[in-house]
Protein backbone atom coordinates (compact mmCIF):
# COMPACT_ATOMS: atom_id res chain seq x y z
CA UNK A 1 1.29 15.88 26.06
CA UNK A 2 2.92 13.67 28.89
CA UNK A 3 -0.53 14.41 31.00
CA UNK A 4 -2.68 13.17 28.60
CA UNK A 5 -0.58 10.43 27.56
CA UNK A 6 -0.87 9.21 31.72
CA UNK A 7 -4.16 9.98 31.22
CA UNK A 8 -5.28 7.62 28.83
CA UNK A 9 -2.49 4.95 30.24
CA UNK A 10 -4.07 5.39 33.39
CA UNK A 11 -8.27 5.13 32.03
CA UNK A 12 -6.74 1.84 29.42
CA UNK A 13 -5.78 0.37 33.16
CA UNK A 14 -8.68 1.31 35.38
CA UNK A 15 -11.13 -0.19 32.21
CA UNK A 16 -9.18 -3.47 32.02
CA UNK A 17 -8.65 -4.30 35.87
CA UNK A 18 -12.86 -3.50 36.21
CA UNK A 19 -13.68 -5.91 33.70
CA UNK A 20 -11.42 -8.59 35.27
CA UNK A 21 -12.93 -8.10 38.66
CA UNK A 22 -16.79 -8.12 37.37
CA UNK A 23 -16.87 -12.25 37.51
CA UNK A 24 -14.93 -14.82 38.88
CA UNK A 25 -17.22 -17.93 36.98
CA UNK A 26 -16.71 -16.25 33.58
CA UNK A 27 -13.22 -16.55 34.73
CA UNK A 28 -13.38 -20.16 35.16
CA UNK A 29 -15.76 -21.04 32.48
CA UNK A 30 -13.06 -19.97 29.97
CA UNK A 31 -10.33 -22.43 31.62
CA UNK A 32 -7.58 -24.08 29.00
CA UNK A 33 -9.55 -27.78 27.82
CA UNK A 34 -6.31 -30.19 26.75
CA UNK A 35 -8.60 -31.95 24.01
CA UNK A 36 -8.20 -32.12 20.61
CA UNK A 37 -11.25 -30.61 18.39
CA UNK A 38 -10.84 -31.80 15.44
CA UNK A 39 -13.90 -34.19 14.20
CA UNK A 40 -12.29 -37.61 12.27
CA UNK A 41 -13.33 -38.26 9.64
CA UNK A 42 -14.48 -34.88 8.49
CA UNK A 43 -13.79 -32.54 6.10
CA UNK A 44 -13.63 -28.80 6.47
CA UNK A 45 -13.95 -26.09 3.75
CA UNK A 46 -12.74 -22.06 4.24
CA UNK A 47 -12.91 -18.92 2.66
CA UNK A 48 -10.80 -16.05 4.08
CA UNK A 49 -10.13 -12.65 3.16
CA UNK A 50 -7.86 -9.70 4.42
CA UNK A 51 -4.76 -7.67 4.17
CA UNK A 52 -1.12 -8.60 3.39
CA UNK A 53 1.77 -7.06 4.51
CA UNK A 54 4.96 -7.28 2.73
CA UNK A 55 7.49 -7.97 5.58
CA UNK A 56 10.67 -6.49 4.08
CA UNK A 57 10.99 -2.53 2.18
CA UNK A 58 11.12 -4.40 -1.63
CA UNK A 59 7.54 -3.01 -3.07
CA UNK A 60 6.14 0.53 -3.15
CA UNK A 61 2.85 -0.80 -1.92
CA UNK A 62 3.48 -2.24 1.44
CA UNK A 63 -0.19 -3.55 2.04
CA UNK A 64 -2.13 -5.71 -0.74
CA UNK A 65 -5.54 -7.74 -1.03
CA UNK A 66 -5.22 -11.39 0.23
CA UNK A 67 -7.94 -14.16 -0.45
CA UNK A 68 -7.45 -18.04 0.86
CA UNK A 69 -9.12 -21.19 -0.32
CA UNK A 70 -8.82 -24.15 1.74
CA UNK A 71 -9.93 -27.63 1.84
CA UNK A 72 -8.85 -30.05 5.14
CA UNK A 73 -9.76 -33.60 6.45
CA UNK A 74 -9.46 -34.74 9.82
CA UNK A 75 -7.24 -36.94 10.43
CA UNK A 76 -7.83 -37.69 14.16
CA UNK A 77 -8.84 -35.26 17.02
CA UNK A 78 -5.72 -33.77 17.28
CA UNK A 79 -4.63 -33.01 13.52
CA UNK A 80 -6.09 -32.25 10.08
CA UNK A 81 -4.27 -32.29 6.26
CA UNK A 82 -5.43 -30.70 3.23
CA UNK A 83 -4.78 -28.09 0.94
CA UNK A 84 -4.61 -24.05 0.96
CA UNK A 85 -5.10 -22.23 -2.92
CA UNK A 86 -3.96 -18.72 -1.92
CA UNK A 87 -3.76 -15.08 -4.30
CA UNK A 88 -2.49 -11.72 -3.13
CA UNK A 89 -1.06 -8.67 -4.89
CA UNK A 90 1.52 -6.51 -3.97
CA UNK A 91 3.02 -3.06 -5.66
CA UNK A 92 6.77 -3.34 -6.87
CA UNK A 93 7.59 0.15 -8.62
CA UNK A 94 5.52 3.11 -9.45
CA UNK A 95 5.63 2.90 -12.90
CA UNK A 96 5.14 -0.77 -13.71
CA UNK A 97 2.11 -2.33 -11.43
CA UNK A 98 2.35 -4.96 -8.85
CA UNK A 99 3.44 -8.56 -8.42
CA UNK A 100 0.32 -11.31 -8.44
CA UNK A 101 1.19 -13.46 -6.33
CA UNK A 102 -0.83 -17.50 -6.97
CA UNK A 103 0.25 -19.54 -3.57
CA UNK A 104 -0.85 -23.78 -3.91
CA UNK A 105 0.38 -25.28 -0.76
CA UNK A 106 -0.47 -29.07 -1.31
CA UNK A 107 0.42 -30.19 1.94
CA UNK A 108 -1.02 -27.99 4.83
CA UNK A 109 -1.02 -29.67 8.35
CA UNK A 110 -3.42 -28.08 11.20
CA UNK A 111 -2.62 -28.91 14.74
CA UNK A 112 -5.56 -28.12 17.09
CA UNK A 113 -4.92 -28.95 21.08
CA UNK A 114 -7.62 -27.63 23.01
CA UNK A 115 -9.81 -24.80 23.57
CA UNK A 116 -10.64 -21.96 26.07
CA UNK A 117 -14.51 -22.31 25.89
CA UNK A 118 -15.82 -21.68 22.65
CA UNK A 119 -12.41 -20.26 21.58
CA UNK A 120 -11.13 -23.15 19.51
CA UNK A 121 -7.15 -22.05 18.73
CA UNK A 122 -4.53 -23.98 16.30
CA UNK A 123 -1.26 -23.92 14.92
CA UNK A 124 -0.99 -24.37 10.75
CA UNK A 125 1.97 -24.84 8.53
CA UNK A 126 2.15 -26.10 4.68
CA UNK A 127 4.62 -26.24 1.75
CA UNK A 128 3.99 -25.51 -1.43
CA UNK A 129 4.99 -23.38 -4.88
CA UNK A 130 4.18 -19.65 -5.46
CA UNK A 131 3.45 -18.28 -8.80
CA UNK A 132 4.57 -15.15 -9.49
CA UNK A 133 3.51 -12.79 -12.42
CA UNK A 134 5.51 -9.41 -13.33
CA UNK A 135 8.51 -11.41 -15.13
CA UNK A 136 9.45 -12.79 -11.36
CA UNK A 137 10.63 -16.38 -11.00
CA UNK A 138 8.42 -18.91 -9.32
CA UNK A 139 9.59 -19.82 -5.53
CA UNK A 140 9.11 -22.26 -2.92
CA UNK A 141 6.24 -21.39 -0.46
CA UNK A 142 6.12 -22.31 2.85
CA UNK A 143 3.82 -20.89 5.41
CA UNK A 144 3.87 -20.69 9.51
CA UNK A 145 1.04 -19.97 11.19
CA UNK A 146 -1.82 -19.73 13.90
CA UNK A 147 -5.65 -18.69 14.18
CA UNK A 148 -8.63 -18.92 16.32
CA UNK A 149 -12.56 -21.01 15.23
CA UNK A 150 -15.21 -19.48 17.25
CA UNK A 151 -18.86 -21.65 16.21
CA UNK A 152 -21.60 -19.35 14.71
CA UNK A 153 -24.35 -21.72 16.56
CA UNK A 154 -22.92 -19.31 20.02
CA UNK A 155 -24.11 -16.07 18.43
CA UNK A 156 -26.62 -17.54 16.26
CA UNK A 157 -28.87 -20.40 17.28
CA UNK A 158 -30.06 -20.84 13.78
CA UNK A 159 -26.69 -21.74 12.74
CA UNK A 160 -26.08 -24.46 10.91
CA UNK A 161 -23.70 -27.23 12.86
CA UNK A 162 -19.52 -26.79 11.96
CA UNK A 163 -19.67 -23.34 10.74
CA UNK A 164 -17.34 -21.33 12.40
CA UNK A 165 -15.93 -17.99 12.54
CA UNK A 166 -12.27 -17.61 11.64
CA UNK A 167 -9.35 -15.39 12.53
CA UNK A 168 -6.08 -16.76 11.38
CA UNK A 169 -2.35 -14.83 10.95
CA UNK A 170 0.47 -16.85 9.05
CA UNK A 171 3.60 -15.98 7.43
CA UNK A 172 4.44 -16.96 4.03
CA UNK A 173 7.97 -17.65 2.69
CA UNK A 174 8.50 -15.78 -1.29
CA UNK A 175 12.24 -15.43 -2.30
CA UNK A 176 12.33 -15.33 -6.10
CA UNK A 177 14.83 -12.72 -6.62
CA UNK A 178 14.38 -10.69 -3.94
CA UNK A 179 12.35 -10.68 -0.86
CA UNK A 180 8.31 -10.94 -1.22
CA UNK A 181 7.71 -12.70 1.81
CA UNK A 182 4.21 -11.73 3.37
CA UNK A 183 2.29 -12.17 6.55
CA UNK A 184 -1.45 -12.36 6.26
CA UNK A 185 -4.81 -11.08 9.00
CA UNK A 186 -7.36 -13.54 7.45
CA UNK A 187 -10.86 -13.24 8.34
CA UNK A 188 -13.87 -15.41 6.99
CA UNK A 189 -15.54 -18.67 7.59
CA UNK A 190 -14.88 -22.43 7.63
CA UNK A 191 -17.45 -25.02 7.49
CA UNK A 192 -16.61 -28.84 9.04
CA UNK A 193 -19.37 -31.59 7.51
């Protein structure tokens, strides 16, 4: 077992320091741009799906559905405000079903600095109120986190204008009674017009 384990360590290292080494420009084409990228003015509409992870051992069902809503302006290059509508469902006990989960965050702020060539990275956080089913009190929401916009129009020529690709991660705060924080992989599309 320890061969093969070297093995595979070893191949994971020879693949990744030969793709390094293949081109130096694609190196530098991807430099670290300090400018903001949001559009003022604008307004930008998403719809994300993906898995949620419970983060502490309170539900049977560790891993639920997650899908996100979410409607922003843009403030100035560097920031954007709006709103994220959230819903994700969760197993508590075996014999009685799973916590729904209805997230409205209000007031969402998106911070967006720079890019590394069409890699378009940012930093979220909002506050809101979660609605809970399952005879669990409501709580106050608040959710930390951080995703990447990559424009179709680079894959797709066709495309039209603002529509990107998303990847995002975030955290969510959900302490009725217990602990039901989450953290969220969203995956799905936002479109800036």
């Amino acid at each position: 077992m320890g061969i093969i384990a070297r093995w595979v360590l070893f191949s994971i290292a020879l693949t990744v320091g030969s793709l390094g080494s293949l081109h130096l420009e694609t190196a530098t084409a991807a430099e670290w741009v300090h400018e903001g990228m949001a559009e003022e003015g604008k307004i930008t509409a998403g719809f994300r799906v993906g898995p949620s992870f419970v983060t502490q051992g309170s539900g049977v069902s560790t891993v639920g559905p997650l899908i996100n809503f979410q409607g922003m302006y843009d403030l100035n290059k560097w920031v954007r405000v709006g709103m994220i509508l959230e819903w994700q469902r969760h197993g508590v006990d075996v014999g009685s079903g799973g916590v729904n989960t209805i997230s409205i965050l209000p007031v969402n702020l998106e911070y967006r600095p720079g890019h590394f060539g069409p890699l378009v990275p940012y930093l979220t956080t909002g506050i809101g109120v979660n609605v809970n089913t399952h005879d669990i009190s409501n709580s106050f929401a608040w959710r930390i986190g951080g995703g990447i916009d990559y424009a179709l129009s680079n894959l797709v020529s066709s495309a039209p204008k603002g529509l990107m690709l998303n990847v995002e991660t975030a955290w969510k705060r959900n302490h009725p009674s217990g602990d039901l924080s989450t953290i969220g992989l969203l995956f799905g599309v936002r479109h800036t017009f």
